[in-house]
C-alpha atoms as a PDB file:
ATOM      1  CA  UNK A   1     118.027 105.263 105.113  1.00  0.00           C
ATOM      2  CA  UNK A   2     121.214 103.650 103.520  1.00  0.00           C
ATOM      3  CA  UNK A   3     122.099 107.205 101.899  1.00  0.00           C
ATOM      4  CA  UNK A   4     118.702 106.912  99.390  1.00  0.00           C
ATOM      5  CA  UNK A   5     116.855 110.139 100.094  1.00  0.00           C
ATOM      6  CA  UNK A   6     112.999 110.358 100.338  1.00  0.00           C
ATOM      7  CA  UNK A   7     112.369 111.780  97.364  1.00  0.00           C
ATOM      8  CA  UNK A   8     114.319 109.085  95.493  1.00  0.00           C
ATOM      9  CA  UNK A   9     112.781 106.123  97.491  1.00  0.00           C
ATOM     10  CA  UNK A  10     109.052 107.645  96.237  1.00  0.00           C
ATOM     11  CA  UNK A  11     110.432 107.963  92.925  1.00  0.00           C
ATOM     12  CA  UNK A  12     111.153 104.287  93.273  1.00  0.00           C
ATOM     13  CA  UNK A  13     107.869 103.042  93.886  1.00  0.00           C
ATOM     14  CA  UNK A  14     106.413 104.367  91.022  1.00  0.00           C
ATOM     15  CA  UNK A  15     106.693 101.124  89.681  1.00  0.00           C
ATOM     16  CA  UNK A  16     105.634  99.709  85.675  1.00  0.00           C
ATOM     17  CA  UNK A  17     102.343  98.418  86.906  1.00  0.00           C
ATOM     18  CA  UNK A  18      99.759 100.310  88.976  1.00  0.00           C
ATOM     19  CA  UNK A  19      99.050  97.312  90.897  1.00  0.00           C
ATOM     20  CA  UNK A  20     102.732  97.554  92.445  1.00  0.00           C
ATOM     21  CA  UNK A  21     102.278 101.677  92.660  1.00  0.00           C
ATOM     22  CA  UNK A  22      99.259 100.945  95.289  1.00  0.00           C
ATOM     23  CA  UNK A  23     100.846  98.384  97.549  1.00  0.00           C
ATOM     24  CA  UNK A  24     104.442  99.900  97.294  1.00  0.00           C
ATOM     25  CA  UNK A  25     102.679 103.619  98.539  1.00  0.00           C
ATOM     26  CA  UNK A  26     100.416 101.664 100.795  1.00  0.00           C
ATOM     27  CA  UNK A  27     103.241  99.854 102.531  1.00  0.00           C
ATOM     28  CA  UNK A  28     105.623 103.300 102.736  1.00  0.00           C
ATOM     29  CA  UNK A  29     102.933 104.909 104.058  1.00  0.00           C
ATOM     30  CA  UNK A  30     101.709 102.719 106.614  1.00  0.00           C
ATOM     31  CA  UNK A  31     105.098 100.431 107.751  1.00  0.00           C
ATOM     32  CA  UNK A  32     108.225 101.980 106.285  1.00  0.00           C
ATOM     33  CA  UNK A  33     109.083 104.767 108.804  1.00  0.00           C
ATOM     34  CA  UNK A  34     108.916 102.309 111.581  1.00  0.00           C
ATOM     35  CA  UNK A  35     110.235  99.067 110.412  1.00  0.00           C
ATOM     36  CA  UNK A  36     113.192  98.162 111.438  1.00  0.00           C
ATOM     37  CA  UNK A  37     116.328  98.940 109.527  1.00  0.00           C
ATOM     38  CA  UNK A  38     117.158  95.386 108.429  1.00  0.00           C
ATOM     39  CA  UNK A  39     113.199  95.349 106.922  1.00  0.00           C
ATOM     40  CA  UNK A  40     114.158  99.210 105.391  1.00  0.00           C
ATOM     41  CA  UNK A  41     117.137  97.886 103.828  1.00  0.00           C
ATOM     42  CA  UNK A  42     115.434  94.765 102.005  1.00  0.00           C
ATOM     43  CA  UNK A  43     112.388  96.878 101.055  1.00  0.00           C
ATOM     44  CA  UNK A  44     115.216  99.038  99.343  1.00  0.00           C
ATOM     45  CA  UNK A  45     117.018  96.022  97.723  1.00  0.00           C
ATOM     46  CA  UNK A  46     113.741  94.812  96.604  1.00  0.00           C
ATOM     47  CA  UNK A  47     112.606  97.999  94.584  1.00  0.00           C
ATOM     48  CA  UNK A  48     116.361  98.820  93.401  1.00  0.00           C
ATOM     49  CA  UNK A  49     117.380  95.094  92.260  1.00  0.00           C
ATOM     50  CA  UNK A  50     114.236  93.393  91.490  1.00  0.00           C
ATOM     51  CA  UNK A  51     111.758  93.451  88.605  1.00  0.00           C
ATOM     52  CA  UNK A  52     108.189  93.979  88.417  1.00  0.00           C
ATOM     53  CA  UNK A  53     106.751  90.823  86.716  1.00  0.00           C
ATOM     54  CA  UNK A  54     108.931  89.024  89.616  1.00  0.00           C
ATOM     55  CA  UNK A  55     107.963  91.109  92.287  1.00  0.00           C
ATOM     56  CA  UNK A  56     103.940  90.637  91.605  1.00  0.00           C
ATOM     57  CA  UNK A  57     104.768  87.103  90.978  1.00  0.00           C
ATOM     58  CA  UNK A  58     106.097  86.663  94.380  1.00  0.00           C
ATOM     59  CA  UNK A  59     103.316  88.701  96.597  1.00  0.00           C
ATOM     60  CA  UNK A  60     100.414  86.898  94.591  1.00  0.00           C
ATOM     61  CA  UNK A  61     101.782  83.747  95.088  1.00  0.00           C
ATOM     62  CA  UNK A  62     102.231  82.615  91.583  1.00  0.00           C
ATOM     63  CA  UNK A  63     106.343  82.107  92.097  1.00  0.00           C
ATOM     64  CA  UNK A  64     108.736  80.848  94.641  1.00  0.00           C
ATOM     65  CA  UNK A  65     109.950  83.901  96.458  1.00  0.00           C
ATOM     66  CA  UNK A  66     114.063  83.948  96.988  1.00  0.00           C
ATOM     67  CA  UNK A  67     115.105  83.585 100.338  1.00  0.00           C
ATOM     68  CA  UNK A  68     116.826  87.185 100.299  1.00  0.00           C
ATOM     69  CA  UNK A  69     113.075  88.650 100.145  1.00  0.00           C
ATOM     70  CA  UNK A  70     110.770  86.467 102.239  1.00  0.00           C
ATOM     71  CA  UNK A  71     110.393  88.871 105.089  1.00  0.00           C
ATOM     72  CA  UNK A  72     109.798  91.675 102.944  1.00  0.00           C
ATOM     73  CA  UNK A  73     107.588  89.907 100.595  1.00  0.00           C
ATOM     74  CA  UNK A  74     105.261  89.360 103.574  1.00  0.00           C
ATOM     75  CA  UNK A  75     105.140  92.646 104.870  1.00  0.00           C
ATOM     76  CA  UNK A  76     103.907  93.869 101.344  1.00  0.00           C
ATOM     77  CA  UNK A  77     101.173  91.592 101.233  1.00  0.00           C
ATOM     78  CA  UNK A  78     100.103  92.664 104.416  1.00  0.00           C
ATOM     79  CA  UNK A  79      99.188  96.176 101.697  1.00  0.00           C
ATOM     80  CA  UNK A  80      97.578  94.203  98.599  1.00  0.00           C
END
């Protein structure tokens, strides 16, 4: 898992906002261990890199999501 252990990737998705907590641990939970490893390694770009305001902006809709997050961006809002 690109050298981040478990424990540090939970600790990761405790995010600022609860709404992010929910769908971060939903999508863990129910995709992470099997998706593949390019999806593992954007998921971990995406909660190392970007911020929260952006990151709610993006799955709702309400912003332009950067090419470098699409994929993962859609898999999350498969867990809103």
């Amino acid at each position: 898992m690109s050298g981040v252990s478990d424990g540090r990737l939970r600790w990761l998705l405790r995010r600022g906002m609860k709404e992010l907590d929910v769908v971060m641990e939903r999508y863990y939970a129910g995709r992470f261990e099997a998706a593949p490893a390019a999806e593992k390694a954007e998921f971990l770009r995406l909660v190392t890199l970007a911020e929260d305001p952006d990151i709610w902006a993006w799955m709702m809709g309400y912003a332009e999501v950067p090419a470098e997050y699409v994929a993962i961006i859609e898999q999350l809002r498969l867990y809103r």
